[in-house]
Every structure is written in structure tokens, then in C-alpha cells.
N, C-alpha and C. Protein backbone atom coordinates (compact mmCIF):
# COMPACT_ATOMS: atom_id res chain seq x y z
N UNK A 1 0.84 -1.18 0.00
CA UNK A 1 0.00 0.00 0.00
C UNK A 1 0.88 1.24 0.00
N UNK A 2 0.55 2.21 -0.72
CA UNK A 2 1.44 3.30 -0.95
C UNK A 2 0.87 4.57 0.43
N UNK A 3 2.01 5.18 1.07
CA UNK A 3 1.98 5.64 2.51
C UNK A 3 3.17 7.16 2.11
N UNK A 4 2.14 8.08 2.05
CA UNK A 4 2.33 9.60 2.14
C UNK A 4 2.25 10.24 3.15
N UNK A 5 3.21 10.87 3.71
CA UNK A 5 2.91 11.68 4.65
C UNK A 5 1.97 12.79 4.70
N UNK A 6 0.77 12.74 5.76
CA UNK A 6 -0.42 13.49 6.16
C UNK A 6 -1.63 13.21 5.22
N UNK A 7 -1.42 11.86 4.73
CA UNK A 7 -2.29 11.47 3.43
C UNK A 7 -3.38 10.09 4.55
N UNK A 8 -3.99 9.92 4.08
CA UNK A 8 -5.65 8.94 5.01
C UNK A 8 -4.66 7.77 4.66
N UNK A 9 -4.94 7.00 5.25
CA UNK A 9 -4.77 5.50 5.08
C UNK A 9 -5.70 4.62 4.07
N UNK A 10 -6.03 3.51 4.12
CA UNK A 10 -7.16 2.66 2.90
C UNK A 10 -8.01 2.67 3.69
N UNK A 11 -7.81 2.84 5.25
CA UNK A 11 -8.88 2.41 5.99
C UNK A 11 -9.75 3.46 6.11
N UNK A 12 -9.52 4.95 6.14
CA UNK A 12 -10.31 6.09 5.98
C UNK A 12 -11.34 6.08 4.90
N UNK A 13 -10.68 6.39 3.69
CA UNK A 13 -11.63 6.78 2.92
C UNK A 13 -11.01 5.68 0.96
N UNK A 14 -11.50 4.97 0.69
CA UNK A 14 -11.45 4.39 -0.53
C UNK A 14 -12.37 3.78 -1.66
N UNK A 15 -12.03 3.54 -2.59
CA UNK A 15 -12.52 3.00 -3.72
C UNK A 15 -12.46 1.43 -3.39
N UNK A 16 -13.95 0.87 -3.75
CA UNK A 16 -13.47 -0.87 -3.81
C UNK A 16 -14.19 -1.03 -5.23
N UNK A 17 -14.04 -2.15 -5.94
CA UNK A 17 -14.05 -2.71 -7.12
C UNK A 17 -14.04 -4.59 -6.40
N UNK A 18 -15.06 -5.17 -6.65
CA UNK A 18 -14.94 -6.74 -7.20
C UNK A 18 -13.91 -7.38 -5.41
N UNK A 19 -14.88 -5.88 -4.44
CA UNK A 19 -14.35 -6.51 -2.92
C UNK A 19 -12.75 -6.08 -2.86
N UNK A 20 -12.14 -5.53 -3.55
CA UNK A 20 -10.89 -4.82 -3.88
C UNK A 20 -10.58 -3.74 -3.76
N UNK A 21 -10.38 -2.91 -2.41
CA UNK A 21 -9.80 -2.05 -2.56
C UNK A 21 -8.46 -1.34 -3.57
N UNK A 22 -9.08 -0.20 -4.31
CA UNK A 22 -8.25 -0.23 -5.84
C UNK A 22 -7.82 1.25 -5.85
N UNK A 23 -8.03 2.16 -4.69
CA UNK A 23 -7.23 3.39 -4.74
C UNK A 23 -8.03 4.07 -3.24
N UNK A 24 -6.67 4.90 -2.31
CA UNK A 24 -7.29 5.87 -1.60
C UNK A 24 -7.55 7.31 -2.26
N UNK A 25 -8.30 7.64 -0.97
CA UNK A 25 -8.73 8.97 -1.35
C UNK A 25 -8.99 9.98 -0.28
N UNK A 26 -7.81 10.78 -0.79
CA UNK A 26 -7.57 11.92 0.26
C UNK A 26 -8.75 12.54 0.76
N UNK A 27 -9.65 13.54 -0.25
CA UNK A 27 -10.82 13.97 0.47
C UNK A 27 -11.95 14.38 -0.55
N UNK A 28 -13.35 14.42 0.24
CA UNK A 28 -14.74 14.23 -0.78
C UNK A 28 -15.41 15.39 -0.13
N UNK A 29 -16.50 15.29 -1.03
CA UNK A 29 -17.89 16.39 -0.69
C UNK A 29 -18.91 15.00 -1.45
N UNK A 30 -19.94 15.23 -1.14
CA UNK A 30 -20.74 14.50 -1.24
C UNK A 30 -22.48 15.05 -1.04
N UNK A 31 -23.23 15.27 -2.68
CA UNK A 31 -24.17 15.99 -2.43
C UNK A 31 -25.43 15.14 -2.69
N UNK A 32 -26.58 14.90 -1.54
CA UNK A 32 -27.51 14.50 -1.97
C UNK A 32 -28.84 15.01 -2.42
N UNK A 33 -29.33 14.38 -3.47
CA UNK A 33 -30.86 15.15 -3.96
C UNK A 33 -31.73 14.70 -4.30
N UNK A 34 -33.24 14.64 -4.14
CA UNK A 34 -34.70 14.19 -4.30
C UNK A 34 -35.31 14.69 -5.49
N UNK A 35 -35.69 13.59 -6.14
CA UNK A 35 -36.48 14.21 -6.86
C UNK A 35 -38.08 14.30 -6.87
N UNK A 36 -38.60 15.00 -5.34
CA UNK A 36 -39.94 15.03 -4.83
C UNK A 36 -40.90 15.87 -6.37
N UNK A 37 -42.15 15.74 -6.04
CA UNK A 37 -43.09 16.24 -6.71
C UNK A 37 -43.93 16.70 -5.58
N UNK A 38 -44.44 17.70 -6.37
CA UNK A 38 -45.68 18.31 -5.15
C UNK A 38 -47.36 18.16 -5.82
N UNK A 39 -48.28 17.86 -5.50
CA UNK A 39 -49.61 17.55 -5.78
C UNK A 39 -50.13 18.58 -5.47
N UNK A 40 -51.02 19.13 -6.66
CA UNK A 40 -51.71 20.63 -6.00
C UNK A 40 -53.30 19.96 -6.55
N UNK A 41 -53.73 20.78 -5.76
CA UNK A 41 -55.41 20.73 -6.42
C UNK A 41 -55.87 22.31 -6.77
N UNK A 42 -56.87 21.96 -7.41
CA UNK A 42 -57.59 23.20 -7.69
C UNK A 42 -58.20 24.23 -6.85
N UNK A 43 -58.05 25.49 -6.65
CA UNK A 43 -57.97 26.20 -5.78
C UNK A 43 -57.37 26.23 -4.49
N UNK A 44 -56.26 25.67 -4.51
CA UNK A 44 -55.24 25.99 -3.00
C UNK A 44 -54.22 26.90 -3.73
N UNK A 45 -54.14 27.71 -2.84
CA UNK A 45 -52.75 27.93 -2.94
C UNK A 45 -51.10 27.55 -2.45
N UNK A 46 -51.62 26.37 -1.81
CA UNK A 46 -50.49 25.36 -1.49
C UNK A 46 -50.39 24.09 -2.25
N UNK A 47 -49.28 23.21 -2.19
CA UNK A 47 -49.43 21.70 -2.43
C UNK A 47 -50.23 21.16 -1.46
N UNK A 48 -50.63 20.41 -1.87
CA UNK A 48 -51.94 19.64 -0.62
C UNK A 48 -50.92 18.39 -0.53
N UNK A 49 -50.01 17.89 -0.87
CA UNK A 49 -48.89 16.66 -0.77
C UNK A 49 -47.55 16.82 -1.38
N UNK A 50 -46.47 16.56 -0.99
CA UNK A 50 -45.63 15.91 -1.71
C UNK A 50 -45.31 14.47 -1.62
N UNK A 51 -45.06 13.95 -2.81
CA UNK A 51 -44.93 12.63 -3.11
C UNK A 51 -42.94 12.85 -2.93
N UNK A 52 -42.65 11.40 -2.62
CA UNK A 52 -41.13 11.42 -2.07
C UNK A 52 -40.49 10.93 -3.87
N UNK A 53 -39.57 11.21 -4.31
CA UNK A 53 -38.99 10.80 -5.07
C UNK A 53 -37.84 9.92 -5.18
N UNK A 54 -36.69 9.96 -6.29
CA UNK A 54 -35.39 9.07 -5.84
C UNK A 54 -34.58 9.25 -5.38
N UNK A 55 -33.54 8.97 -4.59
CA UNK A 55 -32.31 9.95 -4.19
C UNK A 55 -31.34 9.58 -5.20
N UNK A 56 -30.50 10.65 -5.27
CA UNK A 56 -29.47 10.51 -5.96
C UNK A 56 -28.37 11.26 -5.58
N UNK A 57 -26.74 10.49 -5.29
CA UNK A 57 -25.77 10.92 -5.14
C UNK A 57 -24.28 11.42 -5.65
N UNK A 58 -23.77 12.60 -5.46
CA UNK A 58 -23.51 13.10 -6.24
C UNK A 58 -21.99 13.43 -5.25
N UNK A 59 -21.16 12.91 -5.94
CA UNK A 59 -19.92 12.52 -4.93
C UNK A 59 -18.22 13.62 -5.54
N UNK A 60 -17.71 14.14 -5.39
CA UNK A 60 -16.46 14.58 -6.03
C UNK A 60 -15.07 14.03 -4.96
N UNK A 61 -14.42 13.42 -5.46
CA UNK A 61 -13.35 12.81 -4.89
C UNK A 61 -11.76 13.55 -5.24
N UNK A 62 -11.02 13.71 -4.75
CA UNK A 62 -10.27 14.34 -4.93
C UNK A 62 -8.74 13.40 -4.53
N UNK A 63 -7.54 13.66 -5.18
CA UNK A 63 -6.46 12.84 -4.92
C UNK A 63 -6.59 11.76 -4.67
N UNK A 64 -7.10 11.08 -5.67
CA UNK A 64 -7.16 9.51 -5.74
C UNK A 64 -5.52 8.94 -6.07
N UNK A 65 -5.21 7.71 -5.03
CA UNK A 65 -3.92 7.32 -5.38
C UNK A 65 -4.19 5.54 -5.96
N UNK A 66 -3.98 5.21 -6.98
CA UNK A 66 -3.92 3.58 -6.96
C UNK A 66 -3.40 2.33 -6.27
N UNK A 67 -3.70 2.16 -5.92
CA UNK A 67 -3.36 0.99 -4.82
C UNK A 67 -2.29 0.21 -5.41
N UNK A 68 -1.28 -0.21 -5.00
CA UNK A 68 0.08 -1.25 -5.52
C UNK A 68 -0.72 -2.50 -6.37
N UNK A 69 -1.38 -3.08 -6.10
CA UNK A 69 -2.05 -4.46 -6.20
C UNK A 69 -3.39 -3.90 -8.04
N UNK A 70 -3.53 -2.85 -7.60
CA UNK A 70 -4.72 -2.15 -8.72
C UNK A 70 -3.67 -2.11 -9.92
N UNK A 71 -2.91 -1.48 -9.76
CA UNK A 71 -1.79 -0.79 -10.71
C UNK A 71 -1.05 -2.34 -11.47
N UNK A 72 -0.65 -3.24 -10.75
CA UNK A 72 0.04 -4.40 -10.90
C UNK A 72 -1.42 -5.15 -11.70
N UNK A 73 -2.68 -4.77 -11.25
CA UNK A 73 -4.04 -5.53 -12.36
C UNK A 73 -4.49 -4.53 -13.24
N UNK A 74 -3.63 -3.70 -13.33
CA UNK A 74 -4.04 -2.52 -14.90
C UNK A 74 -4.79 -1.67 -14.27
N UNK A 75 -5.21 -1.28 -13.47
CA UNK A 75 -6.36 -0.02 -13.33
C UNK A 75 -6.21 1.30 -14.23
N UNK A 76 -7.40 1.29 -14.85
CA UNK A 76 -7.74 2.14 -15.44
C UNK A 76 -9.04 2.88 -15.10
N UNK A 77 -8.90 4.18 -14.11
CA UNK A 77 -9.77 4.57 -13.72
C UNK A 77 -10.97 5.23 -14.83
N UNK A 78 -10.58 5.31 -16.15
CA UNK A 78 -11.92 5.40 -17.44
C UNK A 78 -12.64 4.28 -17.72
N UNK A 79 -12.13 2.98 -16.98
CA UNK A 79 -12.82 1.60 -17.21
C UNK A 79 -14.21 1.80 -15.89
N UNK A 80 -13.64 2.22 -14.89
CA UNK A 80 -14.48 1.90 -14.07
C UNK A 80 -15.76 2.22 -14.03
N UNK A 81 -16.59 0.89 -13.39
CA UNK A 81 -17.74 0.74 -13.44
C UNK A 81 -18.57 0.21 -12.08
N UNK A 82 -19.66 0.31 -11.60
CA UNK A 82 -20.40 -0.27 -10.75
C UNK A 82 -19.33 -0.47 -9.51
N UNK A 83 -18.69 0.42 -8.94
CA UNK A 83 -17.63 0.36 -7.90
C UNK A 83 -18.30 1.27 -6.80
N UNK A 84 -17.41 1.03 -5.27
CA UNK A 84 -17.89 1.52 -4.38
C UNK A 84 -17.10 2.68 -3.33
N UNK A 85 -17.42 3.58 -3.31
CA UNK A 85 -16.75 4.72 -2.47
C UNK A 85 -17.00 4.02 -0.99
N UNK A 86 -16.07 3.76 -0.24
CA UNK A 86 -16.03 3.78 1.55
C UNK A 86 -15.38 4.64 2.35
N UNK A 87 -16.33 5.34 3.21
CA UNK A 87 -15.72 6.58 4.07
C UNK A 87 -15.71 5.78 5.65
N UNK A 88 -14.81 5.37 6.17
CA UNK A 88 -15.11 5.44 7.48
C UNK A 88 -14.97 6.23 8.64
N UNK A 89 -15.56 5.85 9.17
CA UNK A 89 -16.02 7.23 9.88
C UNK A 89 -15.70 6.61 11.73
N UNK A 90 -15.42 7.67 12.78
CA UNK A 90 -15.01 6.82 13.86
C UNK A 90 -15.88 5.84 14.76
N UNK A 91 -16.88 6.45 14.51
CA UNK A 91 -18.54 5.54 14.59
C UNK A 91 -19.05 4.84 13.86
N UNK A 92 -19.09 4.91 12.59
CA UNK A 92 -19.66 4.20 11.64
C UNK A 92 -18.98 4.18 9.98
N UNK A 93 -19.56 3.16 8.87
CA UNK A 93 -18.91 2.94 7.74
C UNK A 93 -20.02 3.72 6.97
N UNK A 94 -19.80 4.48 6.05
CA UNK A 94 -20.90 4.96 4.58
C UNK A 94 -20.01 4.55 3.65
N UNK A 95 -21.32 3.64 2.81
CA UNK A 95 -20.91 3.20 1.64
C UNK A 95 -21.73 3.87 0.52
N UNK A 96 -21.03 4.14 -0.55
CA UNK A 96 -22.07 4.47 -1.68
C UNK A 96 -21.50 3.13 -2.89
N UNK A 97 -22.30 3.13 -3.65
CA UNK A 97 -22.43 1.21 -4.13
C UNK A 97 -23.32 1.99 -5.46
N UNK A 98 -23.03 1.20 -6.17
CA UNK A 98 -23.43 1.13 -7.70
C UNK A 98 -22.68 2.29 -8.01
N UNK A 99 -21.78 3.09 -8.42
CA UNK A 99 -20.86 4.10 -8.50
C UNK A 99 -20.92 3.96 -9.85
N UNK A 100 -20.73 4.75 -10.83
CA UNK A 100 -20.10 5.17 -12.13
C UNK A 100 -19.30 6.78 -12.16
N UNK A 101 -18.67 6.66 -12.47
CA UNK A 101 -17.92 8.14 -12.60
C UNK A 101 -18.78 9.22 -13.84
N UNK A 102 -18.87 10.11 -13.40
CA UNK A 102 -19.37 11.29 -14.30
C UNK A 102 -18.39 11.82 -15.33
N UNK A 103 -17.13 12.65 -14.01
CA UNK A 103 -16.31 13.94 -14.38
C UNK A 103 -14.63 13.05 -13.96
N UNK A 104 -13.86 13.51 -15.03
CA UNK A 104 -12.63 12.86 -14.42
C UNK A 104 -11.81 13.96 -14.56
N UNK A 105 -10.69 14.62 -13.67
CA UNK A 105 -9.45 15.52 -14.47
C UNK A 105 -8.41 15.36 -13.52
N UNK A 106 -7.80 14.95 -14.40
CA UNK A 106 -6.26 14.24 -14.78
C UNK A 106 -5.32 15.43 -14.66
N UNK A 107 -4.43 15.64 -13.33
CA UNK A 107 -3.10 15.85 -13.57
C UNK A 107 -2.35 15.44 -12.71
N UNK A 108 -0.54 15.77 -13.35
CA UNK A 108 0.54 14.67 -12.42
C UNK A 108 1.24 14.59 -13.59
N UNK A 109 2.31 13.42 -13.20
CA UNK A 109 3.16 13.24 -14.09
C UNK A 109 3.07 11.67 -14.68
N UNK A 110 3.65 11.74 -15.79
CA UNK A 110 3.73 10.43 -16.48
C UNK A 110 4.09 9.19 -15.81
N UNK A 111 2.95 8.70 -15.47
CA UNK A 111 3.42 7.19 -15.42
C UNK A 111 2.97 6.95 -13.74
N UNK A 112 2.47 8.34 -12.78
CA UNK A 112 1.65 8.30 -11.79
C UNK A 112 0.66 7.71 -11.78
N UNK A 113 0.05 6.58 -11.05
CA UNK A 113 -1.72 6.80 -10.70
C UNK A 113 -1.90 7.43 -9.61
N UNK A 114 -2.35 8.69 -9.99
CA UNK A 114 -2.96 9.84 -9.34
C UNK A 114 -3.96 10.36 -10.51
N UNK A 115 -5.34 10.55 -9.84
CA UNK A 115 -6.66 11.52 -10.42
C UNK A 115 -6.28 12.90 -9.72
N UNK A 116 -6.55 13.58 -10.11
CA UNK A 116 -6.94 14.33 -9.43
C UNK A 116 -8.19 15.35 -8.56
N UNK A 117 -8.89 14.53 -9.58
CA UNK A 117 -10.87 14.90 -9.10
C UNK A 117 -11.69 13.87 -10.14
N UNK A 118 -12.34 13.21 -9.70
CA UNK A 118 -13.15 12.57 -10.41
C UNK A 118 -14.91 12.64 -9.56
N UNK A 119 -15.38 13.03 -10.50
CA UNK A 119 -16.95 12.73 -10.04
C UNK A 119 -17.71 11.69 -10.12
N UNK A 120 -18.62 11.31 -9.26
CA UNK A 120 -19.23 10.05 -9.23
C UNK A 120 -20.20 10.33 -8.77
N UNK A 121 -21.36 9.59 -9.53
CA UNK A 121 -23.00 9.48 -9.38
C UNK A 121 -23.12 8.05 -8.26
N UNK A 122 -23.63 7.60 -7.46
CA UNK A 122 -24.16 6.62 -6.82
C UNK A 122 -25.44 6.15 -6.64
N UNK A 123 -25.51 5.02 -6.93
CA UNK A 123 -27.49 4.64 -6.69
C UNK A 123 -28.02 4.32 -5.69
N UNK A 124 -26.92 4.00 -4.33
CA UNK A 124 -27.08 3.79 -2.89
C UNK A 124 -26.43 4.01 -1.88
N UNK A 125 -26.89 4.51 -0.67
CA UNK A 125 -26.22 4.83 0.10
C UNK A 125 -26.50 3.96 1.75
N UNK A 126 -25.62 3.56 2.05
CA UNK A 126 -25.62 3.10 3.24
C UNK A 126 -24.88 3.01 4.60
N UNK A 127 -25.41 3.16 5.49
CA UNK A 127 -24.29 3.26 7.05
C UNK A 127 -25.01 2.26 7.46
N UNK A 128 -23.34 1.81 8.03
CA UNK A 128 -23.15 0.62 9.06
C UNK A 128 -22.26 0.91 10.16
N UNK A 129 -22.55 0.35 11.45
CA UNK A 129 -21.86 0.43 12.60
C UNK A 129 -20.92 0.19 12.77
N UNK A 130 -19.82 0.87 13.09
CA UNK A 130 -18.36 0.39 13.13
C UNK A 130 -18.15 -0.56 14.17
């Protein structure tokens, strides 16, 4: 495992793939959003309901490093697919699961695996108890 000074460990915050942790990641924002509807009737001037919609997550990752073991199985972070962001946390684990990347931008030097921001959509989100 590759070990930077003042950089998270794998155990903080990472990427898994196929139960594989496949790169850390220094630090995220993470935005969630509904897509509610509101029900009006005729003559209110309010919604008389909102109906709940889907969530959807909206993740930006920043200083992604490739894991020794990823790099040695080709990682190619434009391949990736259906992968999972893990933040742990000192209380508990959040996972986001079904992952595809949106936004990727690339800098560094030749022959680094380092991202430098990549965005990612997620279809689930979940906490578990540490």
C-alpha cells in the first residue's frame, strides 16, 4: 500500500471494485438530492402533498492514489464501473455502491496513478456500525 505523509490510510476513505480495494482517497464532498413532486389541487394555494422521489448521489473525490495491487491488475480509472466509495467514519462505515464516474481531471506526471478529481453518481447509500 502506498503511505504519504499526512495522506488517510485505505482504511479512511477508498474505492473498492470486485471486494478490492483499488485506490485511496484523500478527500470528498458529497451531495444528496430528491427528486420530490408536489400535488396541488384546484384552488389551494399550497401543495396539498408531496410525493417522495429518488435519491441521488452526487460525490467529487479528490487525490485519488492507486493501490500497488490495482496498478500491478491494470487499473484504469476510465474503465471503471459499478464500484464503491467507503468513508469510514469513527462511529460508523458509509458506503455508496453502484458508483459510475461522471467527471474525471487528470493531472501529475507520467506514469503516476494519481486523479486528481473525479466525479461520481451513486445509486445507494448506506451506514453501518463500526
Amino acid at each position: 500500500m502506498m503511505k504519504v505523509s499526512g495522506f488517510p490510510t485505505s482504511s479512511d476513505i477508498y474505492l473498492e471494485a470486485d471486494g478490492k480495494k483499488i485506490a485511496v482517497v484523500q478527500s470528498y464532498t458529497a451531495k444528496a438530492t430528491k427528486t420530490s413532486q408536489t400535488v396541488e389541487a384546484f384552488g389551494e394555494n399550497e401543495p396539498v402533498a408531496i410525493i417522495p422521489g429518488q435519491n441521488q448521489y452526487v460525490l467529487t473525490l479528490k487525490r485519488l492514489y492507486a493501490t500497488d495491487e490495482a496498478i500491478s491488475d491494470g487499473l484504469n480509472f476510465y474503465n471503471l464501473e459499478n464500484f464503491s466509495l467507503v468513508i469510514c467514519k469513527p462511529d460508523r462505515k458509509v458506503i455508496y455502491s453502484g458508483c459510475q464516474w461522471s467527471n474525471i481531471a487528470e493531472e501529475g506526471q507520467l506514469g503516476a496513478m494519481v486523479m486528481e478529481s473525479i466525479t461520481i453518481l451513486a445509486s445507494k447509500r448506506l451506514e453501518v456500525a463500526a
